[in-house]
C-alpha atoms as a PDB file:
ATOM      1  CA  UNK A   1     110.608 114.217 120.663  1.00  0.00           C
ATOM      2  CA  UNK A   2     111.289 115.677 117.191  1.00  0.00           C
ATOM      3  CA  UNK A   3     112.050 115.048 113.904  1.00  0.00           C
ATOM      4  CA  UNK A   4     114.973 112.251 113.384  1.00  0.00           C
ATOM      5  CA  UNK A   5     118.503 114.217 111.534  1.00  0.00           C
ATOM      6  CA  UNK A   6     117.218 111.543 108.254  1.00  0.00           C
ATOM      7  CA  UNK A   7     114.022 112.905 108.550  1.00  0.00           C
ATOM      8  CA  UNK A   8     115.383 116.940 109.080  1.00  0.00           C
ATOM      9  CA  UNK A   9     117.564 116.310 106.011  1.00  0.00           C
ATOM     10  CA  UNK A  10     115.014 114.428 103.768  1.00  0.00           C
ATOM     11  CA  UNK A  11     112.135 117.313 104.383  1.00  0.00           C
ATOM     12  CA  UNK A  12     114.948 120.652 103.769  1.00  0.00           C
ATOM     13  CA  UNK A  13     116.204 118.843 100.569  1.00  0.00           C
ATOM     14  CA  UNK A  14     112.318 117.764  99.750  1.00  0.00           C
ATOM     15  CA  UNK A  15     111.441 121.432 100.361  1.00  0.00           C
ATOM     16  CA  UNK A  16     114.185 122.791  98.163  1.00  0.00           C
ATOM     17  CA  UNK A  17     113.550 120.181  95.499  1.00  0.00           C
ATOM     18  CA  UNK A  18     110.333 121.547  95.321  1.00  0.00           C
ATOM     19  CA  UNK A  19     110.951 125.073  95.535  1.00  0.00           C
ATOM     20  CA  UNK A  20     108.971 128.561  96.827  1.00  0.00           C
ATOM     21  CA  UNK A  21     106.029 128.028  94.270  1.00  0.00           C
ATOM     22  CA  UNK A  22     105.320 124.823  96.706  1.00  0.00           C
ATOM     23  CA  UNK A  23     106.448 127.064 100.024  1.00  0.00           C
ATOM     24  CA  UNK A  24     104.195 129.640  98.743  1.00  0.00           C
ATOM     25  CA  UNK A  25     101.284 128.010  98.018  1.00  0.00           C
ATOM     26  CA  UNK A  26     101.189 125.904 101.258  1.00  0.00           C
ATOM     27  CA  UNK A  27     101.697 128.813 103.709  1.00  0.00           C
ATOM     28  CA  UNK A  28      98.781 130.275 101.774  1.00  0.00           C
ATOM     29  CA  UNK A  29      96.683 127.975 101.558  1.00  0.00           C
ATOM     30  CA  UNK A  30      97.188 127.802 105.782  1.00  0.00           C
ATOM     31  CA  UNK A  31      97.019 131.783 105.906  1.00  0.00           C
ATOM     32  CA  UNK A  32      93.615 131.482 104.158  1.00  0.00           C
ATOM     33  CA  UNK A  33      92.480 128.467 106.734  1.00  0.00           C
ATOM     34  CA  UNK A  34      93.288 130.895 110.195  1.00  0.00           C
ATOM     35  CA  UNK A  35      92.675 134.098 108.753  1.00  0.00           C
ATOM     36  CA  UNK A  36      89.731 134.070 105.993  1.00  0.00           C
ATOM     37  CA  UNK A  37      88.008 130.844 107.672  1.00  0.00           C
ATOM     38  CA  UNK A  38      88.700 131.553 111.658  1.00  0.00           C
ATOM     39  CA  UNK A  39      90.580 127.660 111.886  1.00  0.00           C
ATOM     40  CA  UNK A  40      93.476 126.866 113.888  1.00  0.00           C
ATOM     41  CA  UNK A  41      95.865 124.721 111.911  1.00  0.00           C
ATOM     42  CA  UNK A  42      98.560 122.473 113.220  1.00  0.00           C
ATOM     43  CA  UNK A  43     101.827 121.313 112.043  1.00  0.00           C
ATOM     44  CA  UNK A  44     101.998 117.668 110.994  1.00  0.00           C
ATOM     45  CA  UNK A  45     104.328 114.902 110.479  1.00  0.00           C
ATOM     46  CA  UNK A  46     105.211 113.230 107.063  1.00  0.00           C
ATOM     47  CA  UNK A  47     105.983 110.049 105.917  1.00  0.00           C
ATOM     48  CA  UNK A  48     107.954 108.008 103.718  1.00  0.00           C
ATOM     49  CA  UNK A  49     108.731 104.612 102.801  1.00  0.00           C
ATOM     50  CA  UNK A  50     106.625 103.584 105.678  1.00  0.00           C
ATOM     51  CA  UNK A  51     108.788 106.051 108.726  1.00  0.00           C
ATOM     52  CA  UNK A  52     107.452 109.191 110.209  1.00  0.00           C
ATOM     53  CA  UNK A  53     109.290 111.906 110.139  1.00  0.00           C
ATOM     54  CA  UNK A  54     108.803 112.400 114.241  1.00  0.00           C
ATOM     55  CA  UNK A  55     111.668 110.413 114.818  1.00  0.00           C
ATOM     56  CA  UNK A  56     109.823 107.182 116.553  1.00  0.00           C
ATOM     57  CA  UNK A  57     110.281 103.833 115.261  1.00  0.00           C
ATOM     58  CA  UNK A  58     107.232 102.802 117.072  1.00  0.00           C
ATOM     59  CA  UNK A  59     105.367 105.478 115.609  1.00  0.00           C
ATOM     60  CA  UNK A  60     101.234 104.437 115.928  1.00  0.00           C
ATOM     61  CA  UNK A  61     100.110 106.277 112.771  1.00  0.00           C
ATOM     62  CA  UNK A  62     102.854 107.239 110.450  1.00  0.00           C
ATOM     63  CA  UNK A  63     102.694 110.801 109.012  1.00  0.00           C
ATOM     64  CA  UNK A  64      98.507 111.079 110.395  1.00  0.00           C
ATOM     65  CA  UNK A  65      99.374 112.987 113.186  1.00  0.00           C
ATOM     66  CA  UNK A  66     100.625 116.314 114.433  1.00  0.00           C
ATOM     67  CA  UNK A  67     104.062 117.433 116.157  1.00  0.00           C
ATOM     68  CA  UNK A  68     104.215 117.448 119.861  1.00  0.00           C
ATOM     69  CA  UNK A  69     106.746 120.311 119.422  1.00  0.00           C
ATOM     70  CA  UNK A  70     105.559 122.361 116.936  1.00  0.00           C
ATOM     71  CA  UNK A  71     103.148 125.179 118.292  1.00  0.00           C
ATOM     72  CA  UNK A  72      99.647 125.673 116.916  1.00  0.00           C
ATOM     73  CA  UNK A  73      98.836 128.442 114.729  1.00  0.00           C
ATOM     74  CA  UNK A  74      95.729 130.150 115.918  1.00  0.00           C
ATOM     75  CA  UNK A  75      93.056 131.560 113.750  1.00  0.00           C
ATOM     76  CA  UNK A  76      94.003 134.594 112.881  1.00  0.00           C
ATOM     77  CA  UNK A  77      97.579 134.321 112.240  1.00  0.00           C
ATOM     78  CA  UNK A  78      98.545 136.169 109.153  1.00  0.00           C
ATOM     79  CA  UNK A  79     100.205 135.067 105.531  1.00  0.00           C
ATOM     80  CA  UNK A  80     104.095 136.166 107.735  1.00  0.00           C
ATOM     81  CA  UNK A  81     102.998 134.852 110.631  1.00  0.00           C
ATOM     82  CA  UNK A  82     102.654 131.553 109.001  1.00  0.00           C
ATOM     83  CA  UNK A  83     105.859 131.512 106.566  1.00  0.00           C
ATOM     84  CA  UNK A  84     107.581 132.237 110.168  1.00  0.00           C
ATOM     85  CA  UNK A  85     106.054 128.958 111.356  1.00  0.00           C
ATOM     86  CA  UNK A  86     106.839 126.675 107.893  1.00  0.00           C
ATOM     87  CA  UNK A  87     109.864 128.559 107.819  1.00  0.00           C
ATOM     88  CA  UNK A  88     110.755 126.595 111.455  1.00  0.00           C
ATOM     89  CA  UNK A  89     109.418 123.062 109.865  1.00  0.00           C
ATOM     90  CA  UNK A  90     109.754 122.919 105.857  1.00  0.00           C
ATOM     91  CA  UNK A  91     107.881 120.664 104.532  1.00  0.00           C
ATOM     92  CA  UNK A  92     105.524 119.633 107.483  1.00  0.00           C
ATOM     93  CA  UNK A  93     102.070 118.868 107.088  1.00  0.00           C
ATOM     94  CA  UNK A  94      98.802 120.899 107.280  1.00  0.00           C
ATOM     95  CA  UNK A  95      96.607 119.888 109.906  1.00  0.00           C
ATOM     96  CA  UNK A  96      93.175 121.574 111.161  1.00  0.00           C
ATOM     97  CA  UNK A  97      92.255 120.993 114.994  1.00  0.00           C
ATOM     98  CA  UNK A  98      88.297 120.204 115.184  1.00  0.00           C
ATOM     99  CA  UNK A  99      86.738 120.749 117.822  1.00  0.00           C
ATOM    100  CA  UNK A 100      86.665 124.749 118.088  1.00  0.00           C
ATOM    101  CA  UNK A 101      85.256 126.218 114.936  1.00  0.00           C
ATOM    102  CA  UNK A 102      83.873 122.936 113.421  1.00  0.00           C
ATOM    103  CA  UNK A 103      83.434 118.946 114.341  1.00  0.00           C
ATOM    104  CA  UNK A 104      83.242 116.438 111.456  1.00  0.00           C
ATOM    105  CA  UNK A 105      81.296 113.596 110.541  1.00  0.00           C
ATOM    106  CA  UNK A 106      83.511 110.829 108.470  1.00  0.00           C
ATOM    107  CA  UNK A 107      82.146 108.235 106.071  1.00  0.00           C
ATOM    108  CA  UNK A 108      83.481 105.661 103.721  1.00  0.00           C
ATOM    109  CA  UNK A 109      84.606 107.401 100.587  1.00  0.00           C
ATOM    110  CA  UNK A 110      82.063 105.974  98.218  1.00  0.00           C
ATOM    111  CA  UNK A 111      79.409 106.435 100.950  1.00  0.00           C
ATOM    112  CA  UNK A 112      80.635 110.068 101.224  1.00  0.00           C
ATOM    113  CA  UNK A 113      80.423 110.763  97.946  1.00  0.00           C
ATOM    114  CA  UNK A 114      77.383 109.539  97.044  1.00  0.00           C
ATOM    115  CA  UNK A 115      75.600 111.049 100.186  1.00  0.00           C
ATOM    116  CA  UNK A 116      77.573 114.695  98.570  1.00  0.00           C
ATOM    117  CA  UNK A 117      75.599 114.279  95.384  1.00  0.00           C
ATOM    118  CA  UNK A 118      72.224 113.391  97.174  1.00  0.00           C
ATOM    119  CA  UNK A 119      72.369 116.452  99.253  1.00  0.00           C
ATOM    120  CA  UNK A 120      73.677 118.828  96.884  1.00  0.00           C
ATOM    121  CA  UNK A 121      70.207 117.459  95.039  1.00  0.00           C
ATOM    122  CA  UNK A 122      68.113 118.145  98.029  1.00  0.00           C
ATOM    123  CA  UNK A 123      69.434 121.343  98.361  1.00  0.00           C
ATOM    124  CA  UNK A 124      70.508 120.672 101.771  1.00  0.00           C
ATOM    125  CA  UNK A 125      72.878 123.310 103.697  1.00  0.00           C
ATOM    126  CA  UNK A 126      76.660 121.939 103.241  1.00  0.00           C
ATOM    127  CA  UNK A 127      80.059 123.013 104.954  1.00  0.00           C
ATOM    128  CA  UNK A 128      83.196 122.168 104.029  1.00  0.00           C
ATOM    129  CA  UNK A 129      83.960 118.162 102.820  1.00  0.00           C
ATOM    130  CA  UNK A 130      87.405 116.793 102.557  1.00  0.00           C
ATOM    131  CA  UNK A 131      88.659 113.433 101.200  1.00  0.00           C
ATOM    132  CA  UNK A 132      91.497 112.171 102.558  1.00  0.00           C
ATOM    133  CA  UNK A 133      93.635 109.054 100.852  1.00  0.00           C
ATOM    134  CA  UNK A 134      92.846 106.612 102.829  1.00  0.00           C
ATOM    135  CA  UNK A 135      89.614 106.470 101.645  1.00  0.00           C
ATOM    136  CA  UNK A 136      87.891 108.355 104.472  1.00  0.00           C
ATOM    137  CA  UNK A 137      85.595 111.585 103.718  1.00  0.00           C
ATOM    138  CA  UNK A 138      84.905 114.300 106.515  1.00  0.00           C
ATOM    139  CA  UNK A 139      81.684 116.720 106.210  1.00  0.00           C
ATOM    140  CA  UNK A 140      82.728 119.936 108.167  1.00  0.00           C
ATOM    141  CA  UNK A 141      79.394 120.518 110.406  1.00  0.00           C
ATOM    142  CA  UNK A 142      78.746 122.720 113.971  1.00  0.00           C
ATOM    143  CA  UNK A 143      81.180 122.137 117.136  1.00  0.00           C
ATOM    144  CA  UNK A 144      79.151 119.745 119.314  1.00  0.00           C
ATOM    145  CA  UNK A 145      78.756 116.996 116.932  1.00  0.00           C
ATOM    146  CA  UNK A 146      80.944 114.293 117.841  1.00  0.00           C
ATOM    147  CA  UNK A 147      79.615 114.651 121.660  1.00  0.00           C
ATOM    148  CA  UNK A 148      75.743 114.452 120.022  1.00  0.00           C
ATOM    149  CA  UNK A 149      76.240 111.872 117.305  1.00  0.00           C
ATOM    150  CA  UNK A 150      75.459 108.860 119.111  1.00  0.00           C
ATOM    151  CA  UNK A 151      72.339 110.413 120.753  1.00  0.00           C
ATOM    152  CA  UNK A 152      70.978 111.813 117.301  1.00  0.00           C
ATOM    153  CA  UNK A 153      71.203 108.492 115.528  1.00  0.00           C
ATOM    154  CA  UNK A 154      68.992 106.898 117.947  1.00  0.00           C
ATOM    155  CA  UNK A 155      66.558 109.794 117.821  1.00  0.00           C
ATOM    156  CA  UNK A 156      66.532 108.964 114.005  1.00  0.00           C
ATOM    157  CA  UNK A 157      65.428 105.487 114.901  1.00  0.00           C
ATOM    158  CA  UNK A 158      69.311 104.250 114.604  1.00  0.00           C
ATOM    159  CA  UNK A 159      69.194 101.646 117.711  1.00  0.00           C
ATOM    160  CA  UNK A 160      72.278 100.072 116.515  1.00  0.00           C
ATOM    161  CA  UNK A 161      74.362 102.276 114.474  1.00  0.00           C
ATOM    162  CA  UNK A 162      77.249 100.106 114.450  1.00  0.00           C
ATOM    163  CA  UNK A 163      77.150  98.409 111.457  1.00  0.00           C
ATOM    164  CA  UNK A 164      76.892 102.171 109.679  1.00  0.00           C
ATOM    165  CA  UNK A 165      80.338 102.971 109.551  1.00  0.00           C
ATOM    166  CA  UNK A 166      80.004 106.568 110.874  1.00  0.00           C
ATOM    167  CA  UNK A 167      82.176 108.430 113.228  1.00  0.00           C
ATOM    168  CA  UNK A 168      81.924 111.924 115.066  1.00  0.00           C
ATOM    169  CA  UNK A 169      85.306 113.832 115.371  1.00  0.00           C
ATOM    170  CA  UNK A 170      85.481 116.492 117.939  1.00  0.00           C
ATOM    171  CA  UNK A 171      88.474 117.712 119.820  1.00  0.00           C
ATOM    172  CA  UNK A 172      91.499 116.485 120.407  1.00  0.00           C
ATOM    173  CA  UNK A 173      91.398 115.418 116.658  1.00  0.00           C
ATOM    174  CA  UNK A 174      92.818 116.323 113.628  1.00  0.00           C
ATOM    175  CA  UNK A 175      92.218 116.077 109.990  1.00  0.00           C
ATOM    176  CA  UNK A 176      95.156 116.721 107.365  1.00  0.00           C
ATOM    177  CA  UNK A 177      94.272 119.852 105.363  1.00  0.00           C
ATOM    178  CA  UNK A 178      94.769 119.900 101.167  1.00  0.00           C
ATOM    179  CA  UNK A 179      97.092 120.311 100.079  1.00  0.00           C
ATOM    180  CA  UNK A 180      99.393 118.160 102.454  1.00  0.00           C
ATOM    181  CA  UNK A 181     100.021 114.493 101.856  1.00  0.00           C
ATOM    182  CA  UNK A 182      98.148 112.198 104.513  1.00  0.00           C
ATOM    183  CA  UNK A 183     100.263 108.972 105.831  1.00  0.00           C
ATOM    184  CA  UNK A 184     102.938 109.225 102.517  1.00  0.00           C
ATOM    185  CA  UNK A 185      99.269 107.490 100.659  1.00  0.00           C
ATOM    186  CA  UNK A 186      98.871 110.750  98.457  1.00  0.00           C
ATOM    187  CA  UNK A 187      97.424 114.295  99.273  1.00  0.00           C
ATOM    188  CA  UNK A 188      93.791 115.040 101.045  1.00  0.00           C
ATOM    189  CA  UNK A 189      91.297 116.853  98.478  1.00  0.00           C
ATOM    190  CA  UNK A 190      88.616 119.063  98.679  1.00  0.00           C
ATOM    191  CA  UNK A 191      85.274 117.848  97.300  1.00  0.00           C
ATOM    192  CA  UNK A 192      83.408 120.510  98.795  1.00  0.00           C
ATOM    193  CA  UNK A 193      85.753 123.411  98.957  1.00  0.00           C
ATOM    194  CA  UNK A 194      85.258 125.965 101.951  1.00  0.00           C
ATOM    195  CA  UNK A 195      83.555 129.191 100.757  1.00  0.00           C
ATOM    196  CA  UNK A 196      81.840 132.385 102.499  1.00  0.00           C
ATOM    197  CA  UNK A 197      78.387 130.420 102.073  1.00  0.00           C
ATOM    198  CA  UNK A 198      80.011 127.492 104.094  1.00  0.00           C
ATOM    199  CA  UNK A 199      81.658 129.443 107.108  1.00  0.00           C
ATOM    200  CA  UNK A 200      79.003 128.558 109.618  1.00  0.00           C
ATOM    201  CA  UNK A 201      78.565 124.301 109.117  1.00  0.00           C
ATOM    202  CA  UNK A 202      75.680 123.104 108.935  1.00  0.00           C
ATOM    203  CA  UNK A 203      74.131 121.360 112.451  1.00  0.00           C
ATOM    204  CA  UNK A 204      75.065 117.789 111.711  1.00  0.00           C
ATOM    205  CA  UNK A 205      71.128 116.883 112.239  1.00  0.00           C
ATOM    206  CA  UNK A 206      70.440 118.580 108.880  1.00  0.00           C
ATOM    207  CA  UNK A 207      72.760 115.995 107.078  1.00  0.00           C
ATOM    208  CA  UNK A 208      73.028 112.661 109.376  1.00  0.00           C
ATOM    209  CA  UNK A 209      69.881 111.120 108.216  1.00  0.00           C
ATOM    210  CA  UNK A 210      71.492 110.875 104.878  1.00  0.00           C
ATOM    211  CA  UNK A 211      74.602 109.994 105.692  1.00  0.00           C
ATOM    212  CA  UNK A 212      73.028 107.169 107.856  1.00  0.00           C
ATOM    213  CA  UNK A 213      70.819 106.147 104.983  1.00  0.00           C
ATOM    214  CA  UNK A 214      73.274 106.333 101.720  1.00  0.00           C
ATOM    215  CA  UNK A 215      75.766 103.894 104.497  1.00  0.00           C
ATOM    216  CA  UNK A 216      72.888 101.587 105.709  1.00  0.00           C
ATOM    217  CA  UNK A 217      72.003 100.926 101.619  1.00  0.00           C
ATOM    218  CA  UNK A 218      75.856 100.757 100.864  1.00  0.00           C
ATOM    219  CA  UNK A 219      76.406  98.067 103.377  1.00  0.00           C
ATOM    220  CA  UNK A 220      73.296  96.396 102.518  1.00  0.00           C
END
């Protein structure tokens, strides 16, 4: 599987069109993701006009998920290492693998956001938080989360957290890095922007009781 000769053509002309200040700041902003942050980042399809650029017609989730053939960069990997890989695939997406170095908890956008402010108030211990747009947010918290979510919610007197809208990434997932476009809907954000006080995340106890209350009042 790869990308289709449309899809080659439309990314090396997009790439050009948008020149090495775009190149640049991309592999950079990837080089700062392995190296300074210890994540290991994945190439990613793009769409447009509703067709992924991986070449299949029947493609589940259009330009939201990586390339089979494209090989990971690890953490580590270095500001050449990673113009040698975008070099390969102009114009592919950013996309971090959870699982290793962090899991995520994603929320509803508004719920997100107004859970961000609340904490930030509280003074409560924060990692990384992205917004992507479809209007999903993803707090960056410790590996193990996804696997402990369910059981943590019912500890906090959650019997049925269905209705709350909140959902544990671990591995085998991926989240589209800023400043790559998510699904051809627009590019994923940082609201919370990774930093040196945010390299370890945060246990995802520390913030789930908000998250679960700012949702359970938002649906209500």
């Amino acid at each position: 599987m790869g990308f289709t000769i449309g899809g080659i053509r439309e990314i090396r002309s997009g790439a050009r069109r948008r020149g090495r200040s775009f190149r640049s700041s991309e592999c950079t902003a990837v080089a700062e993701y392995t190296g300074l942050w210890g994540w290991d980042v994945v190439q990613g399809a793009r769409a447009a006009g509703g067709a992924c650029s991986c070449g299949r017609l029947d493609c589940p989730a259009p330009g939201a998920h990586p390339l089979e053939f494209a090989p990971p960069i690890p953490a580590g990997a270095t500001l050449d290492e990673v113009s040698g890989a975008w070099a390969e695939l102009p114009g592919a997406a950013v996309m971090l693998a959870v699982g290793r170095a962090f899991d995520a908890i994603e929320v509803a956008e508004p719920v997100g956001r107004r859970a961000l402010a609340r904490m930030e108030r509280m003074g409560l211990p924060l990692g990384p938080v992205t917004a992507a747009p479809d209007g999903r947010v993803h707090f960056f918290v410790a590996p193990g989360a996804a696997a402990e979510l369910p059981g943590l919610l019912y500890r906090m007197g959650w019997d049925d957290p269905s209705g709350l809208d909140l959902r544990g990434l671990g591995p085998g997932t991926y989240l589209t890095a800023p400043p790559s476009d998510r699904a051809g809907l627009g590019p994923a954000r940082w609201l919370r922007s990774p930093a040196l006080d945010t390299a370890d995340p945060p246990e995802a106890r520390l913030l789930l009781g908000t998250l679960a209350y700012v949702a359970h009042r938002f649906r209500g």
